[in-house]
PDB file of N, CA and C in Angstrom:
ATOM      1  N   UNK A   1      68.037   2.247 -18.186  1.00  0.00           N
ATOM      2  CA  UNK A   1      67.713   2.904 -16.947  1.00  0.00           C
ATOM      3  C   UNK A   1      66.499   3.815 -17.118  1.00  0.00           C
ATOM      4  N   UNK A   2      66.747   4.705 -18.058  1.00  0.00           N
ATOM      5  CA  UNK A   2      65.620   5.408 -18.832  1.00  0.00           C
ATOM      6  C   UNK A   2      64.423   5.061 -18.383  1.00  0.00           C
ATOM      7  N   UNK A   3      64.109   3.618 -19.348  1.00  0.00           N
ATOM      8  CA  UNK A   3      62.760   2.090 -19.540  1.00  0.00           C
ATOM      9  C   UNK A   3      61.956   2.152 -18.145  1.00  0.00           C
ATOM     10  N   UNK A   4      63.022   1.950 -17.222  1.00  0.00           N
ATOM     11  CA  UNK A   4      62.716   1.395 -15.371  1.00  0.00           C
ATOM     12  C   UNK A   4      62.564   2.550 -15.124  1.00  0.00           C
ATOM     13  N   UNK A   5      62.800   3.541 -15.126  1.00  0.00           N
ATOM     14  CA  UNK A   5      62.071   5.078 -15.049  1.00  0.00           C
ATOM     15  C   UNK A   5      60.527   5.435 -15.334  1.00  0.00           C
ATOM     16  N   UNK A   6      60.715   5.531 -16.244  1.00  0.00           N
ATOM     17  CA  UNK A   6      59.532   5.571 -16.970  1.00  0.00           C
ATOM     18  C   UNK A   6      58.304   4.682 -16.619  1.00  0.00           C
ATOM     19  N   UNK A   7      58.501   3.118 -16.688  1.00  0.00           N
ATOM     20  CA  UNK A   7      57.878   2.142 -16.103  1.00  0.00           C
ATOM     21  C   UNK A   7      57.064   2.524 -14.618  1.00  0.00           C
ATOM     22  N   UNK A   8      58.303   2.579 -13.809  1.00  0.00           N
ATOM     23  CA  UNK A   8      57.907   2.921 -12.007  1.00  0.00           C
ATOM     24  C   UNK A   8      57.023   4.573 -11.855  1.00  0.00           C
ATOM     25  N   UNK A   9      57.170   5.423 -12.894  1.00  0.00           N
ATOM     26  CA  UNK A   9      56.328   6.608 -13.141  1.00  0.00           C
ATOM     27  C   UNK A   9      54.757   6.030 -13.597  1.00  0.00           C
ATOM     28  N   UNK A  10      54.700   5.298 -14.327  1.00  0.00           N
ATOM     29  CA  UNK A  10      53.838   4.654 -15.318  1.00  0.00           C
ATOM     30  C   UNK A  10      52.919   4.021 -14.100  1.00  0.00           C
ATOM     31  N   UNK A  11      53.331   3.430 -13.063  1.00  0.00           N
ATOM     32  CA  UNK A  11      52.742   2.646 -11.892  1.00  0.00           C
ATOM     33  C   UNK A  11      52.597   3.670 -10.768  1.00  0.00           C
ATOM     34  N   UNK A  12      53.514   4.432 -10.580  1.00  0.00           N
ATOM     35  CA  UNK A  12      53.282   5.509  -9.496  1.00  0.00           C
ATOM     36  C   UNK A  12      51.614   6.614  -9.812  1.00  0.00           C
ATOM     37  N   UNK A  13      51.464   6.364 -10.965  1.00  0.00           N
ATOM     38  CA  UNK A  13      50.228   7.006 -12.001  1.00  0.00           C
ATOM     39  C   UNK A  13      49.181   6.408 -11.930  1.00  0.00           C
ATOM     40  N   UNK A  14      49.446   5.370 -12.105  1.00  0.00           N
ATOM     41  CA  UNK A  14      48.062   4.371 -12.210  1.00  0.00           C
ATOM     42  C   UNK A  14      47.755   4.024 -10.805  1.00  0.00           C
ATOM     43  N   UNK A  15      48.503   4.302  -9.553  1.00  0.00           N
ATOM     44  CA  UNK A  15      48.125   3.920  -8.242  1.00  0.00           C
ATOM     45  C   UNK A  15      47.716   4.868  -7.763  1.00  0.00           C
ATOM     46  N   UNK A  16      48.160   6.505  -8.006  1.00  0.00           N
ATOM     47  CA  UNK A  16      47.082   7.517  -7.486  1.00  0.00           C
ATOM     48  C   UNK A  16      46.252   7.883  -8.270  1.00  0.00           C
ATOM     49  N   UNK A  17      46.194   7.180  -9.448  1.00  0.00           N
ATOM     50  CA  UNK A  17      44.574   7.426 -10.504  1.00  0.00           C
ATOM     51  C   UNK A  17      43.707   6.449  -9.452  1.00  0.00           C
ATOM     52  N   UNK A  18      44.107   5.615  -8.980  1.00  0.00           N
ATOM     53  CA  UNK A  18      43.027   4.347  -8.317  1.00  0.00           C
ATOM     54  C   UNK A  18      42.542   5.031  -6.917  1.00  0.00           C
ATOM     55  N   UNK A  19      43.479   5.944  -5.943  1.00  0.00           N
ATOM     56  CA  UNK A  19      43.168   6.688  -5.257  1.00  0.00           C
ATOM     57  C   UNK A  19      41.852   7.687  -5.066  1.00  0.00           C
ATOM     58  N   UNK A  20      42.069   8.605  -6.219  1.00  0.00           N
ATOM     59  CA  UNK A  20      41.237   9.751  -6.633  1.00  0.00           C
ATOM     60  C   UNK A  20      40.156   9.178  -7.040  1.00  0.00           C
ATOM     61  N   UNK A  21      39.555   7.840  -7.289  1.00  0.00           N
ATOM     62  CA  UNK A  21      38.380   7.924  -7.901  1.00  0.00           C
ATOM     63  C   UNK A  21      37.475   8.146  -6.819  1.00  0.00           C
ATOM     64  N   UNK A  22      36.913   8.692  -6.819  1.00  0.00           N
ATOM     65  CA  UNK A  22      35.206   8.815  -5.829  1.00  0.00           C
ATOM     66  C   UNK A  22      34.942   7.445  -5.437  1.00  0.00           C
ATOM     67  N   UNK A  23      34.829   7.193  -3.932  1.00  0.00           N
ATOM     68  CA  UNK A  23      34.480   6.422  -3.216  1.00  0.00           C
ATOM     69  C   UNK A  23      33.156   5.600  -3.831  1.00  0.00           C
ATOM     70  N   UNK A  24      32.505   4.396  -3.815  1.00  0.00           N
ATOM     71  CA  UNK A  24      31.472   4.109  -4.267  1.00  0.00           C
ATOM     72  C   UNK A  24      30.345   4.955  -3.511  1.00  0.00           C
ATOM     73  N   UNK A  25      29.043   4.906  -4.205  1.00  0.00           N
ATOM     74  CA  UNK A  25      28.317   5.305  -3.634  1.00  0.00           C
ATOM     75  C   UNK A  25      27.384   4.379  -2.492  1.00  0.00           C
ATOM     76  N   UNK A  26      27.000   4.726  -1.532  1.00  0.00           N
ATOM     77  CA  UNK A  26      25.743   3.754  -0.162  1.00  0.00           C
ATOM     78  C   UNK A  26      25.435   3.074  -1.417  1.00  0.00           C
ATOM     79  N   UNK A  27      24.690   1.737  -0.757  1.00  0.00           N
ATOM     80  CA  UNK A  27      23.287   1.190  -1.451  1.00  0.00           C
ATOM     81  C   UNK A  27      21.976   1.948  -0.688  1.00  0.00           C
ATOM     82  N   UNK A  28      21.410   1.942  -1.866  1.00  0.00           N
ATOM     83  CA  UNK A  28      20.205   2.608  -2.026  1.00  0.00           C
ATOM     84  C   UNK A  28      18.934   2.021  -0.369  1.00  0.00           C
ATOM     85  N   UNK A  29      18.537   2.791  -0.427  1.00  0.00           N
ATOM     86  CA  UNK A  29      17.234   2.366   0.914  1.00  0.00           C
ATOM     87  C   UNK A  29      16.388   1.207   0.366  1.00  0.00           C
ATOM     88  N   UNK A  30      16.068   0.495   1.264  1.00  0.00           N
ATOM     89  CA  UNK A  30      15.235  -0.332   0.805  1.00  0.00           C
ATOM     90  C   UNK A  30      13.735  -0.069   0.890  1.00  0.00           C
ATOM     91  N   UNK A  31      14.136   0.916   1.759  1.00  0.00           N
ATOM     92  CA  UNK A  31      12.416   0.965   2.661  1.00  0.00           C
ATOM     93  C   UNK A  31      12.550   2.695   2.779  1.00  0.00           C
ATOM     94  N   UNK A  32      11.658   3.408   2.414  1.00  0.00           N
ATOM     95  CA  UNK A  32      11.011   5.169   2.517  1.00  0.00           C
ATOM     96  C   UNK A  32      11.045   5.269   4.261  1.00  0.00           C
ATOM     97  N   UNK A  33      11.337   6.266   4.824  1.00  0.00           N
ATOM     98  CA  UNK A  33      10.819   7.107   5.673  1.00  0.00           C
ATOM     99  C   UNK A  33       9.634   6.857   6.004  1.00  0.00           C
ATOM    100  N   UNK A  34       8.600   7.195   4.723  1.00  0.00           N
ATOM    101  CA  UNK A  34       7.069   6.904   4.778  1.00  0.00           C
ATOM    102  C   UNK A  34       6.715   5.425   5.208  1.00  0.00           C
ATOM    103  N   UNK A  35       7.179   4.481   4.565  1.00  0.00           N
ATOM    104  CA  UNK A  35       7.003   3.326   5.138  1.00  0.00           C
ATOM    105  C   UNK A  35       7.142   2.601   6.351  1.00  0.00           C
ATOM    106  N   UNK A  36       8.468   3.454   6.860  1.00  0.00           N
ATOM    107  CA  UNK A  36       8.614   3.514   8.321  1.00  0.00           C
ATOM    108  C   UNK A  36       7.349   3.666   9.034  1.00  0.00           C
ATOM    109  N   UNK A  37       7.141   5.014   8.699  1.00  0.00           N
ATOM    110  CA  UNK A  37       5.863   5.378   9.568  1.00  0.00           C
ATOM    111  C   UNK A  37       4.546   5.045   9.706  1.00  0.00           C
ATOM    112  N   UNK A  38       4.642   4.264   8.675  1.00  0.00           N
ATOM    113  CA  UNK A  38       3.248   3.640   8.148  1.00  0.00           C
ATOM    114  C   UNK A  38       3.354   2.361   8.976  1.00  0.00           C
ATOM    115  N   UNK A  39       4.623   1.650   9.038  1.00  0.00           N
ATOM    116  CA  UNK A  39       4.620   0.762   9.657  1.00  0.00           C
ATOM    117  C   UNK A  39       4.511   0.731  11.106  1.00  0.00           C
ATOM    118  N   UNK A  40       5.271   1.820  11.748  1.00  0.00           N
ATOM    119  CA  UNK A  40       4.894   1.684  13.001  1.00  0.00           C
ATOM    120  C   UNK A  40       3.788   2.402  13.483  1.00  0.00           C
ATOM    121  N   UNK A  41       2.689   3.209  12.773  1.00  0.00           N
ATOM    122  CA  UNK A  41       1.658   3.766  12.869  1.00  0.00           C
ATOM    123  C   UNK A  41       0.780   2.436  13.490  1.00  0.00           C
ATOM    124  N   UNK A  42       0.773   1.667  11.833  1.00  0.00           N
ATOM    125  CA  UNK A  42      -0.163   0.603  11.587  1.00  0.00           C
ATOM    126  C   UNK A  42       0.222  -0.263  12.821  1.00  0.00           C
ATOM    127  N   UNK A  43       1.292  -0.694  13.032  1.00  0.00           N
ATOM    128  CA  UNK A  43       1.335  -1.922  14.302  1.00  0.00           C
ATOM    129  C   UNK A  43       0.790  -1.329  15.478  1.00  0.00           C
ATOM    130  N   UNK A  44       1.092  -0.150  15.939  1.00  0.00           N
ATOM    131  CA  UNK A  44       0.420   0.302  17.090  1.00  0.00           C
ATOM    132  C   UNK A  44      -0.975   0.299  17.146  1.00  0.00           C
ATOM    133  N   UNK A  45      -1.692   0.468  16.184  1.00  0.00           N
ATOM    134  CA  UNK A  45      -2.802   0.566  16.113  1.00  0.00           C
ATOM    135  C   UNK A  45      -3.449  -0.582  16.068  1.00  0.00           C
ATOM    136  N   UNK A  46      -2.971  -1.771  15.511  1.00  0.00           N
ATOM    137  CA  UNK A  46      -3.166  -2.733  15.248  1.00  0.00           C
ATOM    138  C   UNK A  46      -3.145  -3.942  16.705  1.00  0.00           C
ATOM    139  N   UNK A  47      -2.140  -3.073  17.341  1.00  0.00           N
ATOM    140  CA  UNK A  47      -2.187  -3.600  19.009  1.00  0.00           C
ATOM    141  C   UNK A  47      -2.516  -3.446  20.056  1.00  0.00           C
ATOM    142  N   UNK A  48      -3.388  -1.972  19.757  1.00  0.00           N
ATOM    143  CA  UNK A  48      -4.817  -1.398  20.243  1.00  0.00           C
ATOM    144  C   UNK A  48      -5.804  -2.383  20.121  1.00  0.00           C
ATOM    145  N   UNK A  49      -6.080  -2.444  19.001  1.00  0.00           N
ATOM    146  CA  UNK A  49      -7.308  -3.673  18.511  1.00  0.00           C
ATOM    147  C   UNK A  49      -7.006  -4.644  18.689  1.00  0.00           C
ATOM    148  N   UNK A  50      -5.830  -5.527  18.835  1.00  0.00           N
ATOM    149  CA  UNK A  50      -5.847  -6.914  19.268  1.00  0.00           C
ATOM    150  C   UNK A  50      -5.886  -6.819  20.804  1.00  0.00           C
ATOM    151  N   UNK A  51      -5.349  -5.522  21.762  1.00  0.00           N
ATOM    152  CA  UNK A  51      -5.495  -5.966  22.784  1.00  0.00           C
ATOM    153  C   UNK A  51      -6.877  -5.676  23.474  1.00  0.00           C
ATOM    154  N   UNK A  52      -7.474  -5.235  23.192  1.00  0.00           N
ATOM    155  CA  UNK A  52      -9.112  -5.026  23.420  1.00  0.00           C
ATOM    156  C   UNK A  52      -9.452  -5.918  22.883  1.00  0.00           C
ATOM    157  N   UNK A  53      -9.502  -6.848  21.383  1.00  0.00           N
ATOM    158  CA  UNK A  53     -10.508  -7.859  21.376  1.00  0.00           C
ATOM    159  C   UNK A  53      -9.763  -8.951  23.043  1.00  0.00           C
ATOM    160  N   UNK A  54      -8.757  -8.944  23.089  1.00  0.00           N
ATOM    161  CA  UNK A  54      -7.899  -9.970  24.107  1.00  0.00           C
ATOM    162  C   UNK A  54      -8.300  -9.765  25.498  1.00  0.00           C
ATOM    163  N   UNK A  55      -8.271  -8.509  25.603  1.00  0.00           N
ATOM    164  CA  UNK A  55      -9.266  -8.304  27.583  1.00  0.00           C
ATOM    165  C   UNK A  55     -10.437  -8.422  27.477  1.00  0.00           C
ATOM    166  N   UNK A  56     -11.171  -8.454  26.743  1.00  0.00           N
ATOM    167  CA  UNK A  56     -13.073  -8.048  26.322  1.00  0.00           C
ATOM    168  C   UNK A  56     -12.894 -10.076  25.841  1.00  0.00           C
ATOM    169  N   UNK A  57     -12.289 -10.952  25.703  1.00  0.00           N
ATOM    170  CA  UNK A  57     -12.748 -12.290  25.588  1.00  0.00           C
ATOM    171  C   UNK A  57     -12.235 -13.278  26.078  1.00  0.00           C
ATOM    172  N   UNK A  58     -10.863 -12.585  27.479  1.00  0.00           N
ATOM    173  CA  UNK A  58     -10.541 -13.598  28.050  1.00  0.00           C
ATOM    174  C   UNK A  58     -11.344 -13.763  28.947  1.00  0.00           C
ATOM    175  N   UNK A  59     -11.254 -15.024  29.868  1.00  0.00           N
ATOM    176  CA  UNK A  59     -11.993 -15.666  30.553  1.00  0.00           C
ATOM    177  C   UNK A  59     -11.878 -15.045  31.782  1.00  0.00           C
ATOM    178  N   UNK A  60     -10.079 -15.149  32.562  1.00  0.00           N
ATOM    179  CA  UNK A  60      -9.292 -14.967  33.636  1.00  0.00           C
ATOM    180  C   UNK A  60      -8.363 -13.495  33.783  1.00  0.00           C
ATOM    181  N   UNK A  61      -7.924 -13.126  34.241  1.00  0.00           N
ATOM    182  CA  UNK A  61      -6.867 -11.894  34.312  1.00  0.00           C
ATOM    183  C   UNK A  61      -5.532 -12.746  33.573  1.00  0.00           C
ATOM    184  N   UNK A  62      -5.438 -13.586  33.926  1.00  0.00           N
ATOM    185  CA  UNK A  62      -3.945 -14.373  34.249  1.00  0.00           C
ATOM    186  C   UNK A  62      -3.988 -14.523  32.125  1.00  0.00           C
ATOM    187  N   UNK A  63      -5.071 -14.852  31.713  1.00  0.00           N
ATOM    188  CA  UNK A  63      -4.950 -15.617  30.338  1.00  0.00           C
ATOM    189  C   UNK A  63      -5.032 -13.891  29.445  1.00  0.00           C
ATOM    190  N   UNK A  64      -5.788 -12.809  30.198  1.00  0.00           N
ATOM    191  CA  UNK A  64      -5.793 -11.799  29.171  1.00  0.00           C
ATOM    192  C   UNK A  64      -4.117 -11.272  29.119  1.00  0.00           C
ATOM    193  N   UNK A  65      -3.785 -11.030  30.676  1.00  0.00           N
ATOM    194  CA  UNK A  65      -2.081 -10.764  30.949  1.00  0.00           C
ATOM    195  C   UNK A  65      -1.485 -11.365  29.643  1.00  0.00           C
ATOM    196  N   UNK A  66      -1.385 -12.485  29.700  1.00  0.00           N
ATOM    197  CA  UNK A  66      -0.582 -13.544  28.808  1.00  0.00           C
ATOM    198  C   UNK A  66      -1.368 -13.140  27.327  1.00  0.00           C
ATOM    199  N   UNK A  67      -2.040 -12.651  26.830  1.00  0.00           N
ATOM    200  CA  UNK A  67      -2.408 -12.481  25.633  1.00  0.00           C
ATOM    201  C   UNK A  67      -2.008 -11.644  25.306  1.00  0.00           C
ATOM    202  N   UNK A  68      -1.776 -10.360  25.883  1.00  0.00           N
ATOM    203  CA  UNK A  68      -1.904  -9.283  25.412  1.00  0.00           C
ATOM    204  C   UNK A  68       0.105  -9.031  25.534  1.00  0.00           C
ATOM    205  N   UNK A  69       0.920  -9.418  26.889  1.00  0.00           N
ATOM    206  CA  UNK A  69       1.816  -9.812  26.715  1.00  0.00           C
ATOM    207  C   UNK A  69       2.595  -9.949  24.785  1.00  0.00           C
ATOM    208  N   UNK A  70       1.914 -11.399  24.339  1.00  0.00           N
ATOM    209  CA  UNK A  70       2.118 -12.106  23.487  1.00  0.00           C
ATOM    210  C   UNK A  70       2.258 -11.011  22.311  1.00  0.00           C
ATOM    211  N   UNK A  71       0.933 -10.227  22.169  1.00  0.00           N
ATOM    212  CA  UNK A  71       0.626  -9.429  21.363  1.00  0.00           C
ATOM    213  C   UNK A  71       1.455  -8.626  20.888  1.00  0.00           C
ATOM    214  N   UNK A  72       1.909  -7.980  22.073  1.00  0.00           N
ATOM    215  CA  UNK A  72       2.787  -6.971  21.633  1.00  0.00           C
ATOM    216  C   UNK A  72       4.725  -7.267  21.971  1.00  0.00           C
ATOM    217  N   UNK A  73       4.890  -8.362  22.276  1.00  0.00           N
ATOM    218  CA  UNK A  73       6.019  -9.245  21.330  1.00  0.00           C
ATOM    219  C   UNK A  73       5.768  -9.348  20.539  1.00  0.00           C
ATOM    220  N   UNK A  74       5.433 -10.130  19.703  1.00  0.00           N
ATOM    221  CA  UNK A  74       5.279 -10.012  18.457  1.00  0.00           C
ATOM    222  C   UNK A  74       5.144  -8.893  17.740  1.00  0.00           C
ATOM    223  N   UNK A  75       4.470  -7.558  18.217  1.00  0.00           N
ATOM    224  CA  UNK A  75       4.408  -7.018  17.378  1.00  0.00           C
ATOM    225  C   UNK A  75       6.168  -6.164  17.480  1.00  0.00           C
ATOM    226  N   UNK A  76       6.750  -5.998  18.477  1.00  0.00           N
ATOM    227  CA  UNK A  76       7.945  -5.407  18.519  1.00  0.00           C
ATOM    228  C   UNK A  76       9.109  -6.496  17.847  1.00  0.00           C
ATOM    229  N   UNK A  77       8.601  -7.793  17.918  1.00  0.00           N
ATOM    230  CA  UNK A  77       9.716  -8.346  16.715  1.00  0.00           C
ATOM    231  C   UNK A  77       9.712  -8.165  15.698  1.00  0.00           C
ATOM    232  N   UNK A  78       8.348  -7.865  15.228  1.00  0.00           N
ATOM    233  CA  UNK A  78       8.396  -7.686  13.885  1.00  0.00           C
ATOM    234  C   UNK A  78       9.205  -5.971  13.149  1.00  0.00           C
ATOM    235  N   UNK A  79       8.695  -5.092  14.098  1.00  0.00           N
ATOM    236  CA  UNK A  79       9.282  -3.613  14.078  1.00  0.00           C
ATOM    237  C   UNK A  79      10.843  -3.802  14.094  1.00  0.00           C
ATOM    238  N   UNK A  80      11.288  -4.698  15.000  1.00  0.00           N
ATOM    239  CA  UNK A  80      13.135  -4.904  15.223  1.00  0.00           C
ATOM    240  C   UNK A  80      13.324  -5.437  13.933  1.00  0.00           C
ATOM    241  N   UNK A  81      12.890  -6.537  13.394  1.00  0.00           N
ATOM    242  CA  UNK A  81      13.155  -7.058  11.977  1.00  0.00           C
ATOM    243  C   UNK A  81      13.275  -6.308  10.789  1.00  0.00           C
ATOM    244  N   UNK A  82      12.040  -5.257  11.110  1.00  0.00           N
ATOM    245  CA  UNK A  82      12.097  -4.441  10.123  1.00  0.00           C
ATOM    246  C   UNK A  82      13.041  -2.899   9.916  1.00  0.00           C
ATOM    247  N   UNK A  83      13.203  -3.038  11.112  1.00  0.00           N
ATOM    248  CA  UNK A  83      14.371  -1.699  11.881  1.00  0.00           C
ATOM    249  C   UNK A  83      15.766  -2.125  11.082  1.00  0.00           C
ATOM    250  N   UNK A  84      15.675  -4.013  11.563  1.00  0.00           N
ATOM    251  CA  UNK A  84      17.313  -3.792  10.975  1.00  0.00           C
ATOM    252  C   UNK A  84      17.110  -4.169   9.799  1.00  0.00           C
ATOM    253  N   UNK A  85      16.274  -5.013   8.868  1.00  0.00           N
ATOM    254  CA  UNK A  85      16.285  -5.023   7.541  1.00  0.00           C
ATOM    255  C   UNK A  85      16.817  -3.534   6.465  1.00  0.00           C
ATOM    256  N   UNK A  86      15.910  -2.583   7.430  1.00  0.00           N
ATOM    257  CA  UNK A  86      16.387  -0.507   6.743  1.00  0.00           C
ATOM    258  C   UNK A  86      17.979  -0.578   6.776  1.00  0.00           C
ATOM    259  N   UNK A  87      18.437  -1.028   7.978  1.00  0.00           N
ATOM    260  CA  UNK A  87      19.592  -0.488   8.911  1.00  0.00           C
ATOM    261  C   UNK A  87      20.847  -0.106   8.165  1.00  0.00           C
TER     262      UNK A  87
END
């Protein structure tokens, strides 16, 4: 009786040792703060300049609309991609 005592103590031990250990820690960032900002600095800026070369060489209203449109989809998919890649 003793043995089965001892035993079920022996397990009652080792299940709140497994308790108490410190939670794991996050995974690490993939991506800086800084890079953030760099990134969405750079795309904005970058969609400044594509949309001025895009009104200054379309032909029509209708084809610069649609360019510049385009432009900056793309550039906000790429920011969402990269938003949740951090996330």
């Amino acid at each position: 009786m003793e043995r089965i005592g001892d035993e079920i103590d022996k397990r009652v031990d080792a299940k709140l040792g497994e308790r108490r250990e410190p939670p794991p820690a996050p995974p690490a960032r993939t991506s800086s703060g800084t890079a953030t900002v760099f990134m969405t600095l750079g795309s904005i800026a970058l969609g400044l300049g594509a949309t001025a070369i895009a009104t200054s060489l379309g032909k029509n209203a209708a084809s610069q609309v649609l360019m510049v449109l385009l432009i900056w989809v793309a550039i906000a998919v790429v920011n969402v991609a990269h938003g949740r890649r951090r996330g």
